[in-house]
Protein backbone atom coordinates (compact mmCIF):
# COMPACT_ATOMS: atom_id res chain seq x y z
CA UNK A 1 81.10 109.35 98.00
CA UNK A 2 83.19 107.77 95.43
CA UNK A 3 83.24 109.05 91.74
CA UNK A 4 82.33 105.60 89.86
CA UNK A 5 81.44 107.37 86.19
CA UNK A 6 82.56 104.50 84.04
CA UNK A 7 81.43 103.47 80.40
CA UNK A 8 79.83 100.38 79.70
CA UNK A 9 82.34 97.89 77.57
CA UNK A 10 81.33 96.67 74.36
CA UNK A 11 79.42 93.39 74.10
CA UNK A 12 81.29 90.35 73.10
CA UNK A 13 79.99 89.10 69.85
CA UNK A 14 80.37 85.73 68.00
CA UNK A 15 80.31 85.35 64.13
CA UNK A 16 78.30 82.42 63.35
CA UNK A 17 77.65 80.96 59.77
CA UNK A 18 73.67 82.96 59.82
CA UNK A 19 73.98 85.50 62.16
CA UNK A 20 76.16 87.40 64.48
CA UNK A 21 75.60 86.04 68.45
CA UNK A 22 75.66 87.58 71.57
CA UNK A 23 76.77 86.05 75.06
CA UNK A 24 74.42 86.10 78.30
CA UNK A 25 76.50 84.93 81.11
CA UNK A 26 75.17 84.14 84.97
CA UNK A 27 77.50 82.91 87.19
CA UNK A 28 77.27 81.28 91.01
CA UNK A 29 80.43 81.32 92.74
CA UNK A 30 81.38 79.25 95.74
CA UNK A 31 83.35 80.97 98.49
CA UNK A 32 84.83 79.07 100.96
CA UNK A 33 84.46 80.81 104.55
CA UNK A 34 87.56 81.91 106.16
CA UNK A 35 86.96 80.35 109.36
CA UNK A 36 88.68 77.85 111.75
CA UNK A 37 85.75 75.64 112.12
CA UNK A 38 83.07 74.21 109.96
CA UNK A 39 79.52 75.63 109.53
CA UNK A 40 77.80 72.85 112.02
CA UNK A 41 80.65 71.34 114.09
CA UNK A 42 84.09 72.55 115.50
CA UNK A 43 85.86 70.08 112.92
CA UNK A 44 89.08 72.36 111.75
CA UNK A 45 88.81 73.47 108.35
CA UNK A 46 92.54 73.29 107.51
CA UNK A 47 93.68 72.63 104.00
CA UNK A 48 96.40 69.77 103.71
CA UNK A 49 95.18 67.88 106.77
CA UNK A 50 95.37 63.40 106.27
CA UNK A 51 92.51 62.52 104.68
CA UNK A 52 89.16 62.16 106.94
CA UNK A 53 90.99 63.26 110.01
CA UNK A 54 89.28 66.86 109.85
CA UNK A 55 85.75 64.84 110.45
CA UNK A 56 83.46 65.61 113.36
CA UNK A 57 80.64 63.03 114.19
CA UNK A 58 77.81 65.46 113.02
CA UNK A 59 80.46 65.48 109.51
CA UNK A 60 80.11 62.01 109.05
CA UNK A 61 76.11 61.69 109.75
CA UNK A 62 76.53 59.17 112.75
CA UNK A 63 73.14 58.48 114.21
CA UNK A 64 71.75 61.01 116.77
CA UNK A 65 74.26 63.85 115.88
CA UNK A 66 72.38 67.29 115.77
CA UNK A 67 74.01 70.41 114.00
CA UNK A 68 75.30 73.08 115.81
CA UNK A 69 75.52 76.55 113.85
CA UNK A 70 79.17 78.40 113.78
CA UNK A 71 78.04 81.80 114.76
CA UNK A 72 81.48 83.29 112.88
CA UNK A 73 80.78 81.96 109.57
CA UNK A 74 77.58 83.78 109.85
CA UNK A 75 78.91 86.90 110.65
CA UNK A 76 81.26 86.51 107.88
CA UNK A 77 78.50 85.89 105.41
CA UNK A 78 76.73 88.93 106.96
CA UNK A 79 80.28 91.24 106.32
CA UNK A 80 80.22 89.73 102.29
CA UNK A 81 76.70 90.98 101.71
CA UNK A 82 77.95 94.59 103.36
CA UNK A 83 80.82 94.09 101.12
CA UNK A 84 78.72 93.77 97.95
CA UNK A 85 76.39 96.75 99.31
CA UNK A 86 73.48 93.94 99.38
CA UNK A 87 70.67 93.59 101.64
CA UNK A 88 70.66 91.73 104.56
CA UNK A 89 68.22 89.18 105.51
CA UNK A 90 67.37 89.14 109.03
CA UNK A 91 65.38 85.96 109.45
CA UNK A 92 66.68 82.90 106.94
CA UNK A 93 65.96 79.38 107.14
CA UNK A 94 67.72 76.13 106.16
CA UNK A 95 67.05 73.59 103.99
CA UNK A 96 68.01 69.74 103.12
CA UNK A 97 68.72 69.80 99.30
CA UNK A 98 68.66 65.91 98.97
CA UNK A 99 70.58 63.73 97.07
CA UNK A 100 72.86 60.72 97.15
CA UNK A 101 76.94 60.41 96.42
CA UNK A 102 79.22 58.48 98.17
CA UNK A 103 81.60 62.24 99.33
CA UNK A 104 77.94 62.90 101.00
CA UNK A 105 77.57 61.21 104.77
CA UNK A 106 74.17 62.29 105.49
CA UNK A 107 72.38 62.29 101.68
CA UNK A 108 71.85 65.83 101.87
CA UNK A 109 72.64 68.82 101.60
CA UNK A 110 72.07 71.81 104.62
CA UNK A 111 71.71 74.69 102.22
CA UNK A 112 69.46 78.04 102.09
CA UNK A 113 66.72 77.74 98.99
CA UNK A 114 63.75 79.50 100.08
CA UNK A 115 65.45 82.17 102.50
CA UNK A 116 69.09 82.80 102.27
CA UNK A 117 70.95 84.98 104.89
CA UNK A 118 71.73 87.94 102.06
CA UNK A 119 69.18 89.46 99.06
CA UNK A 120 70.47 91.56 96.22
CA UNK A 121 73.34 93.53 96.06
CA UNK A 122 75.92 94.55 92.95
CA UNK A 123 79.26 94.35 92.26
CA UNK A 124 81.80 97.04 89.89
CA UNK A 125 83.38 94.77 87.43
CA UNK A 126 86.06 96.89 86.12
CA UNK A 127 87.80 95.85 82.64
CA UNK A 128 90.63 98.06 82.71
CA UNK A 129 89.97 100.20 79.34
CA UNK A 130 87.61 102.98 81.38
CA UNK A 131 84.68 101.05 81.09
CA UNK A 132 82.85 98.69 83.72
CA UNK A 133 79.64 96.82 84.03
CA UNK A 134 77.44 96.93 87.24
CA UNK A 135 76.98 92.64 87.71
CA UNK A 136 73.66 92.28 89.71
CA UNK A 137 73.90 89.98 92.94
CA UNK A 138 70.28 87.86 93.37
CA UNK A 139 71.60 86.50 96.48
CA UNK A 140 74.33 84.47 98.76
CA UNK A 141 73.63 81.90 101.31
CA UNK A 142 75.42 79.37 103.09
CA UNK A 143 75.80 75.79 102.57
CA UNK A 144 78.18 72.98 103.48
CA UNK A 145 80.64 71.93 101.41
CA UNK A 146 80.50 68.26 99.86
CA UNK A 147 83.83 65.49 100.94
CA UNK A 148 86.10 64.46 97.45
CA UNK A 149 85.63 61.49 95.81
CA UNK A 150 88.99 60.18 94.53
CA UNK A 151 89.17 57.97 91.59
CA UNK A 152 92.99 57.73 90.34
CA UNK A 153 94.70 56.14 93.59
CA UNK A 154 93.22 52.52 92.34
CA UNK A 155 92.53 50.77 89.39
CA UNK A 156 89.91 49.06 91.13
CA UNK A 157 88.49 51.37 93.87
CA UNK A 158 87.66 54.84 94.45
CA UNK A 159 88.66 56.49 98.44
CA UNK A 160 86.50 59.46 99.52
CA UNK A 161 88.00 62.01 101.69
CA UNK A 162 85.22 63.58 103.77
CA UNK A 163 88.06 66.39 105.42
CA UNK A 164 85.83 68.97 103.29
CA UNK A 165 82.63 67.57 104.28
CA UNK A 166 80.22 70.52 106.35
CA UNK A 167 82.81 73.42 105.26
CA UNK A 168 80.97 76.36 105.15
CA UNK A 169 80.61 77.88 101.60
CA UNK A 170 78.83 81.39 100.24
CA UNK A 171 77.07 80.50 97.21
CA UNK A 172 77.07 84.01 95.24
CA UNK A 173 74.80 84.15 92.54
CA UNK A 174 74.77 86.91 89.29
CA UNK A 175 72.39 87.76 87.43
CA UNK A 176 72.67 87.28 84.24
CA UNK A 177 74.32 90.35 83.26
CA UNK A 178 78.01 88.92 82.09
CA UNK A 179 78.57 89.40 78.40
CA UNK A 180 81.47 87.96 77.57
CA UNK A 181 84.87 85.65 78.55
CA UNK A 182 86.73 88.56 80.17
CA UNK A 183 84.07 90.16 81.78
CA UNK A 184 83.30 86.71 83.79
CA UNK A 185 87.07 86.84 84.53
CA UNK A 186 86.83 89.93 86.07
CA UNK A 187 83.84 89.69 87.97
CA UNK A 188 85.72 86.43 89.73
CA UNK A 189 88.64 88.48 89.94
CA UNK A 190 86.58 91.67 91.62
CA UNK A 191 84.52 89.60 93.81
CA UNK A 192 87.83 87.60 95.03
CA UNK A 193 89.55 91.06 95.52
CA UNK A 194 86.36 92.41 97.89
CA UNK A 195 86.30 88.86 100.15
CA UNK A 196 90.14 89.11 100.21
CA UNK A 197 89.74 92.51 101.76
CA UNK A 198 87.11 91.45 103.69
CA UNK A 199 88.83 88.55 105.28
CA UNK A 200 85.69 86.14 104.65
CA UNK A 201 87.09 84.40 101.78
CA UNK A 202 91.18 83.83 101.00
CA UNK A 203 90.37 83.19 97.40
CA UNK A 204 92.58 80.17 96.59
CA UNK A 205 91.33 78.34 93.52
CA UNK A 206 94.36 75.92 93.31
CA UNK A 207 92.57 74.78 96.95
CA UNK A 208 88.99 74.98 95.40
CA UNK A 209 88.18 77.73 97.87
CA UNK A 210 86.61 79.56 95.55
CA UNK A 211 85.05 77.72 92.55
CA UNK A 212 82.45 78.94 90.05
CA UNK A 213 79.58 77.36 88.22
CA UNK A 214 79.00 79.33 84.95
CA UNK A 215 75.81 79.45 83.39
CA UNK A 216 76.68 80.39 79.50
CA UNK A 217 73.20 81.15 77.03
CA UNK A 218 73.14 82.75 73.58
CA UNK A 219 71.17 85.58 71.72
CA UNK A 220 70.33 87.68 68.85
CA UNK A 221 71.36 91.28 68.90
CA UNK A 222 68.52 93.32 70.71
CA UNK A 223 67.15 90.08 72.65
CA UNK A 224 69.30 90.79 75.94
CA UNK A 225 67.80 94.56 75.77
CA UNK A 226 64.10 92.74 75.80
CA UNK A 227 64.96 91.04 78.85
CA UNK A 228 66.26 93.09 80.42
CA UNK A 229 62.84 95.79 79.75
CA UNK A 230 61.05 93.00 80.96
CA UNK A 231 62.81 90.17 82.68
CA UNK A 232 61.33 87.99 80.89
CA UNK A 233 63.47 85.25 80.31
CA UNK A 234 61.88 83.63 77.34
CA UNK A 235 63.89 86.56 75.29
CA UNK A 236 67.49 84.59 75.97
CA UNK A 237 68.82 81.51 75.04
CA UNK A 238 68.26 78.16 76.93
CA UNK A 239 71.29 78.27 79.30
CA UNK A 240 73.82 75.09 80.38
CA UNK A 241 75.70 75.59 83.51
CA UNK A 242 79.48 74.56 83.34
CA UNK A 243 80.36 73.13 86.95
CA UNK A 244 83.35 73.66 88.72
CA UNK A 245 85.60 75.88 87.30
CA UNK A 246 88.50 77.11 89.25
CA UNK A 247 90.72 78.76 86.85
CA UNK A 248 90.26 82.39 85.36
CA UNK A 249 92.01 81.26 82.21
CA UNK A 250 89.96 77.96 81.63
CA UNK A 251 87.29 79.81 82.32
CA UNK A 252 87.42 82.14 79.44
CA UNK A 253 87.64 79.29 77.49
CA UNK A 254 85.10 77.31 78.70
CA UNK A 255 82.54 80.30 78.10
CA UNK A 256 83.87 80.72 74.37
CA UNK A 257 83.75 76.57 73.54
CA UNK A 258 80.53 76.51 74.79
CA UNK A 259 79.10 79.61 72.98
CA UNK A 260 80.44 77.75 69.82
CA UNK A 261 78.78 74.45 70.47
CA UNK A 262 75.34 76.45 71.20
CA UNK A 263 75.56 78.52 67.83
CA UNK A 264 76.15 75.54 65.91
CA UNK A 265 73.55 73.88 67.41
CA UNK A 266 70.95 76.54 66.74
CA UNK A 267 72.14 77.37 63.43
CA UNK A 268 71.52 73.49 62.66
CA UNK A 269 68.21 73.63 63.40
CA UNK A 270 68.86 72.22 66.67
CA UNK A 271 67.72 73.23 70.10
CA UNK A 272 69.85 73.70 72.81
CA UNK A 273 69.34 71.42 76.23
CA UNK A 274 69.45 72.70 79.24
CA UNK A 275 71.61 70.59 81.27
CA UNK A 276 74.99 70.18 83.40
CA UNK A 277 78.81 70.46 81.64
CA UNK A 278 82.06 69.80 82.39
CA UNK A 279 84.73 71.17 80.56
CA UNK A 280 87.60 69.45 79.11
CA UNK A 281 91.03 71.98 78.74
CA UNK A 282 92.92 69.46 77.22
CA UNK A 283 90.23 68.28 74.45
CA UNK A 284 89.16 72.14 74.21
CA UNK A 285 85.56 71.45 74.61
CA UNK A 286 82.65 70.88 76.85
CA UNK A 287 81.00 67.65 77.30
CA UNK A 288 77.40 66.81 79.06
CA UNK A 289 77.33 65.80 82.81
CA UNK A 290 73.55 65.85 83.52
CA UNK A 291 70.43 67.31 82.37
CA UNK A 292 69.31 70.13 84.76
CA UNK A 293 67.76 68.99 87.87
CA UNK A 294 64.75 71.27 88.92
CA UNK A 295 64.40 72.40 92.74
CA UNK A 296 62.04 69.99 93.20
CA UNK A 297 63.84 66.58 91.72
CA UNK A 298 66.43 67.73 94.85
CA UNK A 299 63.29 67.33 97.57
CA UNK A 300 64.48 70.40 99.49
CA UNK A 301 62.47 70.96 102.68
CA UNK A 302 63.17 72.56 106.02
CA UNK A 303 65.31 71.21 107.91
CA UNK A 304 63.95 69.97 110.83
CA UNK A 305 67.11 70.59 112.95
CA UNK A 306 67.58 73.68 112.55
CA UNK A 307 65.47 76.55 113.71
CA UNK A 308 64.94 79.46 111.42
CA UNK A 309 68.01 81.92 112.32
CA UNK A 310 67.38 85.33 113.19
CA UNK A 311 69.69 88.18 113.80
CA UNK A 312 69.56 91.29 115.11
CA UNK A 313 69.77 94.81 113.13
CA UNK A 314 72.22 96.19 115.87
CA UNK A 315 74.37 93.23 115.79
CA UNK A 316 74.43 93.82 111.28
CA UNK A 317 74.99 97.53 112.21
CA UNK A 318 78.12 97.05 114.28
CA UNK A 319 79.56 95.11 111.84
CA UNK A 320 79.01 96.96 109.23
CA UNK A 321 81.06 100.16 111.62
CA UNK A 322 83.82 97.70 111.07
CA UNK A 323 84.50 96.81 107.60
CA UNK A 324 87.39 97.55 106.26
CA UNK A 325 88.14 100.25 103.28
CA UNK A 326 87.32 98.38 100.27
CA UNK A 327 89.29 98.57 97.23
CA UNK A 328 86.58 100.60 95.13
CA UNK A 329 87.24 103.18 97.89
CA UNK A 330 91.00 102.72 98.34
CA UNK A 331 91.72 102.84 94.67
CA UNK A 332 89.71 106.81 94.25
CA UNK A 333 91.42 107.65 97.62
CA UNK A 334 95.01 106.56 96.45
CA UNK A 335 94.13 109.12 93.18
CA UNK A 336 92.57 111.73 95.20
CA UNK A 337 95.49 111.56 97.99
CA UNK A 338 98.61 110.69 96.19
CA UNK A 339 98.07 111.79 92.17
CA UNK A 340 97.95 108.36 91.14
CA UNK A 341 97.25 107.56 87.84
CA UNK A 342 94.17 104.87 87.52
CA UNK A 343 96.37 102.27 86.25
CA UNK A 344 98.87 102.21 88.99
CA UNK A 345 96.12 102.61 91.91
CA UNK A 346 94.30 99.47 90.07
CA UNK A 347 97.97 97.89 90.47
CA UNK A 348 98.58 99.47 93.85
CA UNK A 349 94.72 97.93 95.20
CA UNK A 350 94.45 94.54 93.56
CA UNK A 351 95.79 93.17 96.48
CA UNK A 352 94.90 94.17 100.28
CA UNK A 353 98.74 93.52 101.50
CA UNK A 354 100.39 95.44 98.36
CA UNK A 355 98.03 98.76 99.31
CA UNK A 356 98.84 98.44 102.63
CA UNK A 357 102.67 97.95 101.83
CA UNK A 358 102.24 101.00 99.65
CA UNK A 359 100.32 103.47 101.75
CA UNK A 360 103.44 102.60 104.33
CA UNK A 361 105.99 103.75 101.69
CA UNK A 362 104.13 106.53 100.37
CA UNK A 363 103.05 108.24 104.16
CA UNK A 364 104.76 111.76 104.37
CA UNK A 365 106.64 111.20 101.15
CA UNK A 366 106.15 111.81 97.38
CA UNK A 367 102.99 109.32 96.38
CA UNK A 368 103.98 109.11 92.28
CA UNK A 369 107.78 108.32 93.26
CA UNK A 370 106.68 105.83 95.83
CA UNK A 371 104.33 104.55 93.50
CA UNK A 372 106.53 103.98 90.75
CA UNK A 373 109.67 102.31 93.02
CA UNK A 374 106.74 100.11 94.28
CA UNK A 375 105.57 99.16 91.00
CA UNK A 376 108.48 98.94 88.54
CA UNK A 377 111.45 98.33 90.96
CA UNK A 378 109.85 96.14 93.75
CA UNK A 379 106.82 94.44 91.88
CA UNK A 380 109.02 94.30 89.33
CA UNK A 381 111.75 92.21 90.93
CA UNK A 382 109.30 89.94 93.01
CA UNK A 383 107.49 88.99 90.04
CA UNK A 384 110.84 88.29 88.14
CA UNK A 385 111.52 85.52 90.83
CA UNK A 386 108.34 84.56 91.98
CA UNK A 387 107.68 85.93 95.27
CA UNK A 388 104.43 87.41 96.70
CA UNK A 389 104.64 91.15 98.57
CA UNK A 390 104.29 89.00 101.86
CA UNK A 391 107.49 87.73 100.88
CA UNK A 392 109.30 90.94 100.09
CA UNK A 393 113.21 91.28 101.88
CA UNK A 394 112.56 94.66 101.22
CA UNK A 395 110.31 96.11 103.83
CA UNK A 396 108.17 99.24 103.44
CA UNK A 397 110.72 101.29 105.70
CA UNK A 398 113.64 100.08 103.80
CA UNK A 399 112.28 100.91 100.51
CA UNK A 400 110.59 104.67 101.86
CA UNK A 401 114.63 105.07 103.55
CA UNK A 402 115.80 104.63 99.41
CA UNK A 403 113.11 107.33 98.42
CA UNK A 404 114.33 109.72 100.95
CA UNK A 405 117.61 109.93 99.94
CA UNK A 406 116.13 110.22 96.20
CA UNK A 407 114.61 113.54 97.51
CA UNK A 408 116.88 114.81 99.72
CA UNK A 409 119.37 114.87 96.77
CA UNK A 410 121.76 112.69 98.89
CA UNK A 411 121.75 109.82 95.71
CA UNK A 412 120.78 109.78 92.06
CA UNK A 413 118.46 107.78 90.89
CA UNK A 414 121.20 105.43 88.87
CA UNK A 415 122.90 105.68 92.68
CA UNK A 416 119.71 104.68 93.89
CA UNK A 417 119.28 101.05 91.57
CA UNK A 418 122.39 100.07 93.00
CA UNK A 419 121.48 101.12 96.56
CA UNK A 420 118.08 99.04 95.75
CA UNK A 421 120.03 96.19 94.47
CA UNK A 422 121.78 96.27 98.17
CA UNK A 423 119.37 96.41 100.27
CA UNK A 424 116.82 93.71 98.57
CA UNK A 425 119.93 90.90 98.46
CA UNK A 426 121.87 91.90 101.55
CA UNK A 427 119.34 93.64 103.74
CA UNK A 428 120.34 96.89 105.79
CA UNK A 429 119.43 100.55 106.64
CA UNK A 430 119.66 102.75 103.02
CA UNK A 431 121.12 105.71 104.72
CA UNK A 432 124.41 103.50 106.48
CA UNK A 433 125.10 101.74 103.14
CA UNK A 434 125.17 104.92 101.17
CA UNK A 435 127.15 106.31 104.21
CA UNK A 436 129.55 103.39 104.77
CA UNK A 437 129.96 102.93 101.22
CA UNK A 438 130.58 106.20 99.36
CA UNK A 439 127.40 106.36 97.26
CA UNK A 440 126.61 109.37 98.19
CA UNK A 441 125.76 111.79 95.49
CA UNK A 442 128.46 114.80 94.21
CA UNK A 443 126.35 118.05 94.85
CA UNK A 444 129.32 120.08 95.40
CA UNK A 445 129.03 122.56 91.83
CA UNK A 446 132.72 123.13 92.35
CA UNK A 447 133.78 119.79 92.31
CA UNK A 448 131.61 119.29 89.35
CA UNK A 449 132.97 121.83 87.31
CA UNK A 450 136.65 121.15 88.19
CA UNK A 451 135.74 117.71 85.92
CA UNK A 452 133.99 119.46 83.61
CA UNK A 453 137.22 121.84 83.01
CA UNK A 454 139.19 119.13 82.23
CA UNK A 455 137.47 117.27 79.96
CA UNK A 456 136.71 120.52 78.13
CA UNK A 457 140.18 121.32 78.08
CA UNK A 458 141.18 117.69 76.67
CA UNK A 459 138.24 117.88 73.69
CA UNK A 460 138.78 121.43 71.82
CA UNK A 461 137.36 119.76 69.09
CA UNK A 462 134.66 117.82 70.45
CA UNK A 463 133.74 121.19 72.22
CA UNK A 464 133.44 123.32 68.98
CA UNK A 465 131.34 120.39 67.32
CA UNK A 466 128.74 120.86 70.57
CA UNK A 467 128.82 124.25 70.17
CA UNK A 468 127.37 123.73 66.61
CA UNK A 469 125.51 121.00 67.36
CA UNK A 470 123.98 121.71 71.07
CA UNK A 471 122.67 117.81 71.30
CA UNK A 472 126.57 116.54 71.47
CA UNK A 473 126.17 118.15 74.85
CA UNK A 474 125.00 115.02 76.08
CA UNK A 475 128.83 113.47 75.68
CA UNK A 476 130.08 115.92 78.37
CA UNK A 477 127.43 114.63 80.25
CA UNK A 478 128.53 111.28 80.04
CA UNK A 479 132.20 112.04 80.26
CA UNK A 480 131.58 113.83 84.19
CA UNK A 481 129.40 111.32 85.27
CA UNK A 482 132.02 108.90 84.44
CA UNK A 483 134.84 110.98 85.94
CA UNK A 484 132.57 111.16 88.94
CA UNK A 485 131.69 107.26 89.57
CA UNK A 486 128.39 108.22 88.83
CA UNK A 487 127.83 109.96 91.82
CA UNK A 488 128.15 113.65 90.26
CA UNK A 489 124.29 115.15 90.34
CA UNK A 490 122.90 115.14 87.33
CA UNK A 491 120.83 118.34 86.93
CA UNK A 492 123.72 119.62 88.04
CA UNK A 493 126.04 118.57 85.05
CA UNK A 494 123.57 119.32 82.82
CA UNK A 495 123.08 122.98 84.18
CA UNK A 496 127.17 122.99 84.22
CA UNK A 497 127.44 121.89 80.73
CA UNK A 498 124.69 123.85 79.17
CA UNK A 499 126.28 127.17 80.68
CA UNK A 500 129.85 126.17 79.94
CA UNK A 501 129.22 125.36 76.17
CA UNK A 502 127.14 127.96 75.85
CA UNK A 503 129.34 130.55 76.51
């Protein structure tokens, strides 16, 4: 099994004017399902489409229309609990959360309260610096997604775009064991990287496909501790949930503003509210949406349409045979198997396609130099100009043809730069450029030294001063490799120059 020994990272702390605070930080993400169709009806779920033409009758909550589950976006919520090594539910239930907005046809919700489709599981939320926190997972179920209200196209109206409307989301709830900005960041960033892997989830937040409601409380050194001997919530902080967040950066800041508002509140003499947020980036603060609605002000009951679903152990088995390595896994099997170091596997396994493009280069061949052209030349160059891997011009064969001419001795690796530079502009096969164009590398000792001799012979005195001074050796150097074009080997000069001034 996988070696996960990590240290827990420090707790994120907040200097207030009495006392010194500490963050408690629960979070409920919403994944959208990678799937063609919507949870209920075969309405497409593609992103872009003209507004409300993605809108099925049973969508739009026309009179007699019965829902009709999407036995895919089940399985996929199924494969996300395997992913997060949760338990699976085998009989769930829906519900009708109720309430009434105009981007919501029927005036409720079909969601899962009282028995969603996956129970507890856990997550590795890695930070980077050797340490990680385990985040507790209470539970995911599904849900359809709300339409979009749009208020800016009118002075006088507001359109609603119902192309979203039945979607089928995972609802992902923590517990409340975040403590701090970065770690929330993470966690987003770990959970998108297992759904990503997964396939159930493509992780866009510029297309709210994944969006997270973040539940931010405050405490006194030593109260989180007392929870968390007793779970007895009465130890923490009275929480307020900031809705809709789908950026890791406003995120963060969201989480800090509103720790700041709570201390000062406290500190005051004041007592926190427990209620809805939303926050504001460009005022740098968060400002009240609601008061917290309890289960029971939504009027959630069974819904009557839909019997309770039940699956079959065999049927979670064999899809559990078929998940895919997941990046936990890939990233101690790219150390183990190629003498990675843990910063360049975490590099190598953020995303699915770069491991993939990687493993390709690195098959049969030298996994550190692979790893290194991947991640400082390639990464490197895409990132300068704004391209994803899936984009690369150079292909994994292209770039593993570069590194075998590295080893063979055929180029240099200033030979090889050049050759890189060729190949990710102009295309090609490595080998016929190098061929075709001379690059390859000056092995030939005799050749080598023939330079050497003359430049030895023109520099008495430059010779006599290395003699003296053995680190002026490094001019020869430089004088065959320019005499050369470059293409001389360098060990080779070195061993050449070493020997010849040394005599």
């Amino acid at each position: 099994m996988l070696d996960l020994t990590y240290e827990m990272p420090k707790i994120k702390t907040i200097a207030g004017a009495k006392h010194d605070w500490e963050l408690v930080i629960g979070m409920e993400v919403h994944a959208q399902v990678s799937s063609n169709a919507k949870l209920f009806s075969g309405a497409s779920t593609q992103f872009g489409a003209e507004p409300n033409s993605n809108v099925a009758f049973v969508d739009a909550a026309m009179p007699g229309m019965l829902p009709v589950i999407n036995e895919y976006c089940v399985e996929q919520a199924v494969r996300t609990g395997l992913g997060l090594k949760a338990d699976i539910n085998l009989k769930s239930a829906f519900d009708r959360k109720n309430y009434f907005y105009p981007d919501l046809p029927q005036g409720y919700q079909i969601s899962q309260l009282y028995h969603p489709i996956v129970g507890e599981g856990e997550v590795l939320v890695e930070m980077g610096d050797g340490t990680a926190r385990m985040v507790r997972i209470e539970r995911i179920h599904m849900e359809q997604d709300a339409g979009k209200s749009i208020h800016d196209m009118d002075p006088h109206m507001s359109f609603v775009d119902l192309n979203r409307t039945g979607v089928c989301l995972m609802e992902i709830v923590s517990r409340p064991d975040i403590r701090g900005p970065e770690e929330a960041a993470a966690y987003i960033a770990k959970l998108r990287q297992i759904m990503r892997y997964l396939g159930t989830c493509d992780g866009n937040m510029q297309n709210g496909n994944l969006r997270a409601d973040v539940n931010v409380s405050i405490c006194l050194p030593g109260a989180y501790e007392k929870y968390q001997e007793t779970q007895d919530f009465s130890h923490l902080g009275t929480r307020c949930e900031i809705k809709n967040m789908n950026s890791m950066r406003f995120i963060q800041q969201a989480i800090e503003v509103e720790a700041r508002r709570q201390i000062a509140i406290v500190e005051g003499g004041g007592e926190v509210e427990q209620e809805t947020r939303l926050y504001d980036p460009d005022k740098g603060e968060t400002r009240s949406m609601r008061s917290k609605e309890e289960a029971h002000d939504y009027r959630y009951f069974p819904d009557p349409d839909l019997l309770p679903l039940e699956i079959e152990q065999a049927w979670v088995d064999d899809i559990a045979a078929k998940l895919p390595e997941l990046p936990d896994a890939k990233k101690a099997r790219f150390i183990e198997v190629f003498g990675l170091t843990d910063y360049d596997a975490s590099v190598l396994t953020a995303e699915v396609e770069s491991a993939s493009y990687f493993e390709e280069v690195a098959k049969g061949r030298n996994g550190k130099l692979a790893a290194n052209w991947v991640i400082n030349e390639l990464f490197g160059r895409l990132k300068k100009e704004d391209h994803d891997i899936t984009d690369s011009p150079v292909s994994p064969a292209q770039l593993g043809g570069i590194i075998d001419l590295i080893s063979s001795d055929a180029i240099s690796g200033k030979i090889a730069k050049d050759l890189f530079e060729i190949v990710y502009t102009e295309g090609g096969d490595p080998a016929q450029i190098v061929e075709e164009r001379g690059m390859k590398q000056v092995t030939d000792t005799g050749a080598i030294e023939a330079a050497l001799d003359e430049i030895v012979a023109a520099n008495p005195a430059q010779v006599e001063k290395a003699k003296v001074n053995p680190k002026l050796a490094g001019w020869f150097v430089g004088q065959v490799m320019k005499a050369t074009g470059g293409k001389a080997n360098p060990k080779a000069v070195n061993e050449l120059v070493s020997k010849k001034l040394g005599g």
